[in-house]
Protein backbone atom coordinates (compact mmCIF):
# COMPACT_ATOMS: atom_id res chain seq x y z
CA UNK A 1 0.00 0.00 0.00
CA UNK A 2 1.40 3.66 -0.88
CA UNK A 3 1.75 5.59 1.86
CA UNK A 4 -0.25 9.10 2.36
CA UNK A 5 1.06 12.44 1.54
CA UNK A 6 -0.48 15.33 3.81
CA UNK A 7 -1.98 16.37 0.63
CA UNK A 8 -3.90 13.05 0.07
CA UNK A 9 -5.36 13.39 3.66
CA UNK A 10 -9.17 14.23 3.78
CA UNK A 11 -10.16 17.33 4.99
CA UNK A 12 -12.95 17.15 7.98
CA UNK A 13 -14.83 20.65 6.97
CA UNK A 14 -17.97 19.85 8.64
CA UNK A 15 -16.20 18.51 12.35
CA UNK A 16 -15.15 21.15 14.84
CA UNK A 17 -12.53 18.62 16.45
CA UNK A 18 -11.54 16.04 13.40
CA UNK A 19 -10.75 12.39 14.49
CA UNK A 20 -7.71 13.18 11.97
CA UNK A 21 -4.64 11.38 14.12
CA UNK A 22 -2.10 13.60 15.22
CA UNK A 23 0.91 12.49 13.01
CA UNK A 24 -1.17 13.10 10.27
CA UNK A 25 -2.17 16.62 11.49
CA UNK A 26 -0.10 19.89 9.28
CA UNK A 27 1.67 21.60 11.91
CA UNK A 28 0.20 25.15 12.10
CA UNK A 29 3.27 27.08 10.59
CA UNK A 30 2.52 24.46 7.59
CA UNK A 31 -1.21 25.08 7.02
CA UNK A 32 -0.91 28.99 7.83
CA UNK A 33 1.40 29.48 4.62
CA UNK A 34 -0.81 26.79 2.44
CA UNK A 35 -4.37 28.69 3.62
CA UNK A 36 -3.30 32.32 3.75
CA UNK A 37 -1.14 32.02 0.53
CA UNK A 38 1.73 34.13 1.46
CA UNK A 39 5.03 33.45 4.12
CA UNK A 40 5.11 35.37 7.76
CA UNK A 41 6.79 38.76 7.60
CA UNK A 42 8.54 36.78 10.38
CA UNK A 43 8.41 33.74 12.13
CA UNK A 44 10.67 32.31 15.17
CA UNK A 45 10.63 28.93 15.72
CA UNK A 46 11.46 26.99 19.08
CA UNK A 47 13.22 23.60 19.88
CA UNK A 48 10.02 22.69 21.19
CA UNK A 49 7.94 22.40 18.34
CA UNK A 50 6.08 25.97 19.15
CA UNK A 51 6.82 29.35 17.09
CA UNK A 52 5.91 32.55 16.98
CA UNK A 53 4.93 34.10 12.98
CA UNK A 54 4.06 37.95 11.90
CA UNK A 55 1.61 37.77 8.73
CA UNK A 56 -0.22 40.37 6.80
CA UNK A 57 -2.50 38.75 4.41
CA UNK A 58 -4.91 39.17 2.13
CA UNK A 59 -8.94 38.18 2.40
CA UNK A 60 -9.67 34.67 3.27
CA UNK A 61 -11.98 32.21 2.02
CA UNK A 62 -10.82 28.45 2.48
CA UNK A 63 -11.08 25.54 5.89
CA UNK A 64 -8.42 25.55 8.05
CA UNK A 65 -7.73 22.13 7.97
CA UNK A 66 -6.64 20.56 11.67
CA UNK A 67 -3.26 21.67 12.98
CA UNK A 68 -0.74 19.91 15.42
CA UNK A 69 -0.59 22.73 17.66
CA UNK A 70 -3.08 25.22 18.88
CA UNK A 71 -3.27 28.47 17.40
CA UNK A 72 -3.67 31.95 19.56
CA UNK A 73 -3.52 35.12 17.58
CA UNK A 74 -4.06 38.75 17.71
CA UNK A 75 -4.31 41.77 15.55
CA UNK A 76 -2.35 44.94 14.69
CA UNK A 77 -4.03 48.26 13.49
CA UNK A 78 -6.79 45.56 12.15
CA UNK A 79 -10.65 46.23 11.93
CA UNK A 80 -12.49 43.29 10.09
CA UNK A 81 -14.91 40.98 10.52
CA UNK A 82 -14.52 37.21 11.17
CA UNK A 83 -16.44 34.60 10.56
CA UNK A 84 -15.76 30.74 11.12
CA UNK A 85 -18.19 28.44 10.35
CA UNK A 86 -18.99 24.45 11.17
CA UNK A 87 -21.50 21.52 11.52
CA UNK A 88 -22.65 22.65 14.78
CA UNK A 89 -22.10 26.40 15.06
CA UNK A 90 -21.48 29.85 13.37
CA UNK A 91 -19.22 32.40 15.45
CA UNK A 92 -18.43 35.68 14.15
CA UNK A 93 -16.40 38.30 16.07
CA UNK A 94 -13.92 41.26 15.21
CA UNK A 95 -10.49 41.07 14.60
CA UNK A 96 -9.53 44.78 16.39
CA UNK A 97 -6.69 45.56 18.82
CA UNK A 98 -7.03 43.84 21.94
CA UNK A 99 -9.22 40.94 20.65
CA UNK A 100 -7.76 37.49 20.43
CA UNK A 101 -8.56 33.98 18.19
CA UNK A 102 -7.86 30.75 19.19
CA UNK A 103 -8.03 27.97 16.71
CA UNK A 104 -7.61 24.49 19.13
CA UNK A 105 -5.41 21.93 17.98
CA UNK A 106 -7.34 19.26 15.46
CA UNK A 107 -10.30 21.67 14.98
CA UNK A 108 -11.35 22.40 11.46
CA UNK A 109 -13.38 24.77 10.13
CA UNK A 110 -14.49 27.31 6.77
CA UNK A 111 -13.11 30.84 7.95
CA UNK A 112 -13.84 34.42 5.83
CA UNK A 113 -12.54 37.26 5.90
CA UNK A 114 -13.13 40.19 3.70
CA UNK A 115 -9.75 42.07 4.08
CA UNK A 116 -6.38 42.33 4.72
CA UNK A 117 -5.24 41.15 8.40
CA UNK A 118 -2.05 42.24 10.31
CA UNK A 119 -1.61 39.56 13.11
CA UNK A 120 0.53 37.96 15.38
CA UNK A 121 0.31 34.30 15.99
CA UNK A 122 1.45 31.58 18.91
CA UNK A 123 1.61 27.82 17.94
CA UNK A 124 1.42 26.34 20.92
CA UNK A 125 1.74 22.77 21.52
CA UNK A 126 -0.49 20.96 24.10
CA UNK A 127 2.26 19.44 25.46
CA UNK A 128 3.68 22.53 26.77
CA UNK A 129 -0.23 23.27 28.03
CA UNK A 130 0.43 20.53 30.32
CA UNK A 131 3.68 20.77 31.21
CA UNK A 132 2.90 24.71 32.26
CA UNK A 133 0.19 23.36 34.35
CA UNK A 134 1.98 20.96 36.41
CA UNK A 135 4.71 23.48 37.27
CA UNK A 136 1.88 25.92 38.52
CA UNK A 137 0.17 23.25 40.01
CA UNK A 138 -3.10 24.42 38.00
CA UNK A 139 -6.16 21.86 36.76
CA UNK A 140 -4.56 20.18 33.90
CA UNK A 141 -5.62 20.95 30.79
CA UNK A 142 -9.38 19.99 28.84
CA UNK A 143 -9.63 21.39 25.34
CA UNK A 144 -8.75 25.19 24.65
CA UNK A 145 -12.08 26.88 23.77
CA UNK A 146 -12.37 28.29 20.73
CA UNK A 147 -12.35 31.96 20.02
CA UNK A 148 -13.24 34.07 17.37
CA UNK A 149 -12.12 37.82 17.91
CA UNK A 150 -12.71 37.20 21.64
CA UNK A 151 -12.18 40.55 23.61
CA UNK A 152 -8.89 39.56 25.96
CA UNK A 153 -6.78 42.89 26.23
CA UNK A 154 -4.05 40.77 28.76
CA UNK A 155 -3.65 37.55 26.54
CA UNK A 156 -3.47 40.52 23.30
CA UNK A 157 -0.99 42.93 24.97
CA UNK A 158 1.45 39.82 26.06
CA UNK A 159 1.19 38.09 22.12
CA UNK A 160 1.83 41.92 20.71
CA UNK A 161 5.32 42.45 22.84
CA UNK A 162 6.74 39.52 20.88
CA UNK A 163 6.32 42.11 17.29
CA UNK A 164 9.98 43.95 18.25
CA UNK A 165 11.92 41.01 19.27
CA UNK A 166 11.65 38.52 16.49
CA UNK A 167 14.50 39.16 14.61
CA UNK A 168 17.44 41.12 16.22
CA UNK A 169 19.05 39.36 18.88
CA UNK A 170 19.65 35.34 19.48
CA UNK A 171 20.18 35.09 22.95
CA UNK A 172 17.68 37.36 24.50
CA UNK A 173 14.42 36.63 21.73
CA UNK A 174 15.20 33.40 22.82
CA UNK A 175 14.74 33.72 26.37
CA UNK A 176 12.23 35.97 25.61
CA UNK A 177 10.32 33.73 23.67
CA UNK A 178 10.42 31.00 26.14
CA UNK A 179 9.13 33.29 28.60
CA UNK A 180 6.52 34.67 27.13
CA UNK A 181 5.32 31.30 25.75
CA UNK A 182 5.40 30.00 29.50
CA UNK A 183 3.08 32.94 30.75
CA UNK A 184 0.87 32.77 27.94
CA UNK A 185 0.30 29.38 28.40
CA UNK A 186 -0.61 29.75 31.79
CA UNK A 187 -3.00 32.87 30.74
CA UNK A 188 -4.68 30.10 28.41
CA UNK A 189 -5.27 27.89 30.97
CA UNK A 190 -6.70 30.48 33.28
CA UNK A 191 -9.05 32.17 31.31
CA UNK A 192 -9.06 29.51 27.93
CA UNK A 193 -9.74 26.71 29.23
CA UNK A 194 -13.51 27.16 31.06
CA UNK A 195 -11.93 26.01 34.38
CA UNK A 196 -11.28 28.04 37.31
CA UNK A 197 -7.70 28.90 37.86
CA UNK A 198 -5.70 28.10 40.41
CA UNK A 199 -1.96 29.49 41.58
CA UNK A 200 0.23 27.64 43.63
CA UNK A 201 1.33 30.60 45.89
CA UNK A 202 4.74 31.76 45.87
CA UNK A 203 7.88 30.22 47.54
CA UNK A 204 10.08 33.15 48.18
CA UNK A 205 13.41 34.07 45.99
CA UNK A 206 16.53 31.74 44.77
CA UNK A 207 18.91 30.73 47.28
CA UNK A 208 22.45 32.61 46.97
CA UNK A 209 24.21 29.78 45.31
CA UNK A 210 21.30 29.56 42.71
CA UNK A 211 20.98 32.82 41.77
CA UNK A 212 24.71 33.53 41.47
CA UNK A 213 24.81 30.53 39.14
CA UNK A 214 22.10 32.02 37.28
CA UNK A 215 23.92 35.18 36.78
CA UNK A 216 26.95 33.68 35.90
CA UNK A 217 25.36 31.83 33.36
CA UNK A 218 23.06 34.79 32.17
CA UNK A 219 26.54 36.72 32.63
CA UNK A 220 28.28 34.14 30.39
CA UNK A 221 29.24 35.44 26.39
CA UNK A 222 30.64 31.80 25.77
CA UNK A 223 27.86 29.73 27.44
CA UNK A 224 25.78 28.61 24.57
CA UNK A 225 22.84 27.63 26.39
CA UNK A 226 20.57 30.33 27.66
CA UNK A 227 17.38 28.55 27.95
CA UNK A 228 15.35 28.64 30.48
CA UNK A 229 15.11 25.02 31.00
CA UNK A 230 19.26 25.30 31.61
CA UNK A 231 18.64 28.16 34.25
CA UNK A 232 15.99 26.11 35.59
CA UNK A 233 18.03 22.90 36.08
CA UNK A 234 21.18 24.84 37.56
CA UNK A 235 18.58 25.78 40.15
CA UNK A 236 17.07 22.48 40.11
CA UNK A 237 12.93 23.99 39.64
CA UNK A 238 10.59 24.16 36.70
CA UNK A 239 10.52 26.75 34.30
CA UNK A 240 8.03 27.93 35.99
CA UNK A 241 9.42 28.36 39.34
CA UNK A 242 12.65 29.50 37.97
CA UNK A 243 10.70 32.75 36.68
CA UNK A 244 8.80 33.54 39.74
CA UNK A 245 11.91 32.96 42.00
CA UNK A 246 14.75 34.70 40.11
CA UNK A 247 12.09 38.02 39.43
CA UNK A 248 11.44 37.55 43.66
CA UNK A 249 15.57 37.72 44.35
CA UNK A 250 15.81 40.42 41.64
CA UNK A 251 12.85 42.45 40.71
CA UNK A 252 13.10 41.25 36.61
CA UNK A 253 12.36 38.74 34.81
CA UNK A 254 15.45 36.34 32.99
CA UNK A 255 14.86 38.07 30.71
CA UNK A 256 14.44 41.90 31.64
CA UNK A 257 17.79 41.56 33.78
CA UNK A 258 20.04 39.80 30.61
CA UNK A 259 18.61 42.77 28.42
CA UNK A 260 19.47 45.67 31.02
CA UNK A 261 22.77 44.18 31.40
CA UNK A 262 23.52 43.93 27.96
CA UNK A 263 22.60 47.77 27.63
CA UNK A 264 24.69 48.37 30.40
CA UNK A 265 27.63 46.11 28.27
CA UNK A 266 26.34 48.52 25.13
CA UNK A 267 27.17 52.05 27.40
CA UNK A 268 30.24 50.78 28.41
CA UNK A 269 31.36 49.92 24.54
CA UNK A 270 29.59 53.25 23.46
CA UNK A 271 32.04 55.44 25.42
CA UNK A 272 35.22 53.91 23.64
CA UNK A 273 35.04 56.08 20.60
CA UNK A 274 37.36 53.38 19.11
CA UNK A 275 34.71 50.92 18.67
CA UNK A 276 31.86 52.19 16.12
CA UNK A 277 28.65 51.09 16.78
CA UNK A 278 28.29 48.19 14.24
CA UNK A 279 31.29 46.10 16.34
CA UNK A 280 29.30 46.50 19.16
CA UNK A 281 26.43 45.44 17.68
CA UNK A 282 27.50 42.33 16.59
CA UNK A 283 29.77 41.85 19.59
CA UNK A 284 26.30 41.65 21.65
CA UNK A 285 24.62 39.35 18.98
CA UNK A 286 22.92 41.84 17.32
CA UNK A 287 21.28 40.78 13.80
CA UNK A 288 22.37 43.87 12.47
CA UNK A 289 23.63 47.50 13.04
CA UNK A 290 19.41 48.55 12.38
CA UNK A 291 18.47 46.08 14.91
CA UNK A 292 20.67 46.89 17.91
CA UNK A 293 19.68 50.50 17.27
CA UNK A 294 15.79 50.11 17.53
CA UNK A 295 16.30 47.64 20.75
CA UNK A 296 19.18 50.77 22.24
CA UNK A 297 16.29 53.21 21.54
CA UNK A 298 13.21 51.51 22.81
CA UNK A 299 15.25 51.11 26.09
CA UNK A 300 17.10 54.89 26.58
CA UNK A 301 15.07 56.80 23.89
CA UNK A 302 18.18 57.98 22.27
CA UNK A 303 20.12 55.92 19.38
CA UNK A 304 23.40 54.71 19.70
CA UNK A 305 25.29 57.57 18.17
CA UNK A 306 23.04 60.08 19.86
CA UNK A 307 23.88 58.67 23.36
CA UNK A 308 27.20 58.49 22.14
CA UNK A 309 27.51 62.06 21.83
CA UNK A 310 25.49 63.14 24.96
CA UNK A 311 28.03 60.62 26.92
CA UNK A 312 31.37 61.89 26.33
């Protein structure tokens, strides 16, 4: 017997959770680019099967066919209407700032749209679902409802902080990425989810040996792991735990304290006027000379050469 391409698979139009099996399930990065007919102004992909993808597309008339990983997204200066339809139910919202959509793994359904969309999306596998909700002790997760320009201002304003940081440094998107995927996650599963949420409270800051580890590490230009599940294990916690303890001992995030000491790393290289600006971009892992200029002036409001100047 031949065996199946993804293209020979049936598509379930009519089921809003297909009996498709999983290995035979597109992964969402896949189907996004075959249904929306264009590639992601940007897309980051993680080790664990997740990624994060910047489209702007065009109108939209075709079934999302199931996915491996459940979908979140969100909208940038966007104002159209939505509509997904299935067997069993219509649901048409508005895809607007601060609205979100949430297409759960395996469903299926026809979607239009009229117009043009500028959105950020989350592919999210459930396995990280569940591993996020045994680290915060919360109900493990039932299906992810779905949502169709659902009004959720703190799951929208967490998705749209991942637009800058795509693209310009390896070591801190990275980090960034994994925490943002983490708390997102755990947003899902408290509001996502129809279950009540509950917290494990929290169990103070790192011990001193921990969190100098964690600094060396963070600290480190030659360590080439910077994940969180590497912090985590030096401190032997979750992921989870990791976060909530190392912002407890020092009042940021992993990832908010690597990116203030890098800037700190940047004034110090700024003041040599031997070094021009593009060394030290790329001597902090900068994609480019553009990109460690943005991330210097979203942090001090100045550019590089302007601080320069002001500094001497």
């Amino acid at each position: 017997m031949s065996k199946l391409s993804l293209r020979d698979l049936p598509v379930a139009p009519d089921a809003e959770q297909s009996d498709l099996p999983v290995a035979h399930r597109r992964s969402a990065n896949v189907e996004m680019a075959r249904v929306l007919r264009t590639v992601p102004l940007s897309i980051a992909l993680d080790p664990s099967g997740g990624a994060i993808a910047h489209w702007n597309h065009g109108a939209l008339h075709d079934f999302v066919e199931p996915m491996t990983e459940h979908v979140v997204m969100t909208y940038i200066g966007t104002m159209q209407r939505l509509e997904r339809r299935s067997e069993r139910s219509v649901a048409i919202g508005m895809a607007r700032s601060g609205a979100v959509t949430i297409i759960p793994a395996g469903s299926s359904a026809r979607w239009d749209i009229a117009g043009s969309i500028n959105v950020l999306q989350l592919y999210l596998p459930h396995a990280t679902l569940e591993r996020v909700a045994a680290e915060a002790d919360m109900a493990g997760p039932s299906n992810l409802l779905e949502r169709t320009g659902h009004p959720d201002p703190t799951t929208s304003r967490l998705l749209t902080s991942a637009a800058d940081v795509l693209d310009s440094n390896k070591a801190l998107d990275a980090l960034f990425r994994q925490q943002l995927t983490d708390l997102l996650a755990t947003r899902l599963l408290a509001a996502h989810t129809g279950m009540p949420a509950t917290h494990q409270a929290a169990l103070g800051g790192l011990s001193p040996t921990a969190l100098r580890r964690a600094v060396e590490r963070l600290r480190s230009d030659g360590d080439p792991d910077l994940s969180l599940a590497a912090l985590a294990s030096d401190a032997s916690l979750s992921r989870f735990h990791f976060c909530r303890a190392f912002k407890e001992s020092t009042g940021l995030s992993p990832h908010a304290w690597l990116r203030q000491y890098r800037l700190e790393q940047a004034m110090t290289m700024l003041r040599d006027p031997s070094e021009s600006i593009a060394s030290v971009a790329a001597a902090l892992g900068y994609a480019s000379q553009t990109a460690f200029a943005a991330a210097f002036r979203r942090m001090t409001g100045e550019t590089p050469s302007n601080w320069r100047r002001h500094a001497r």
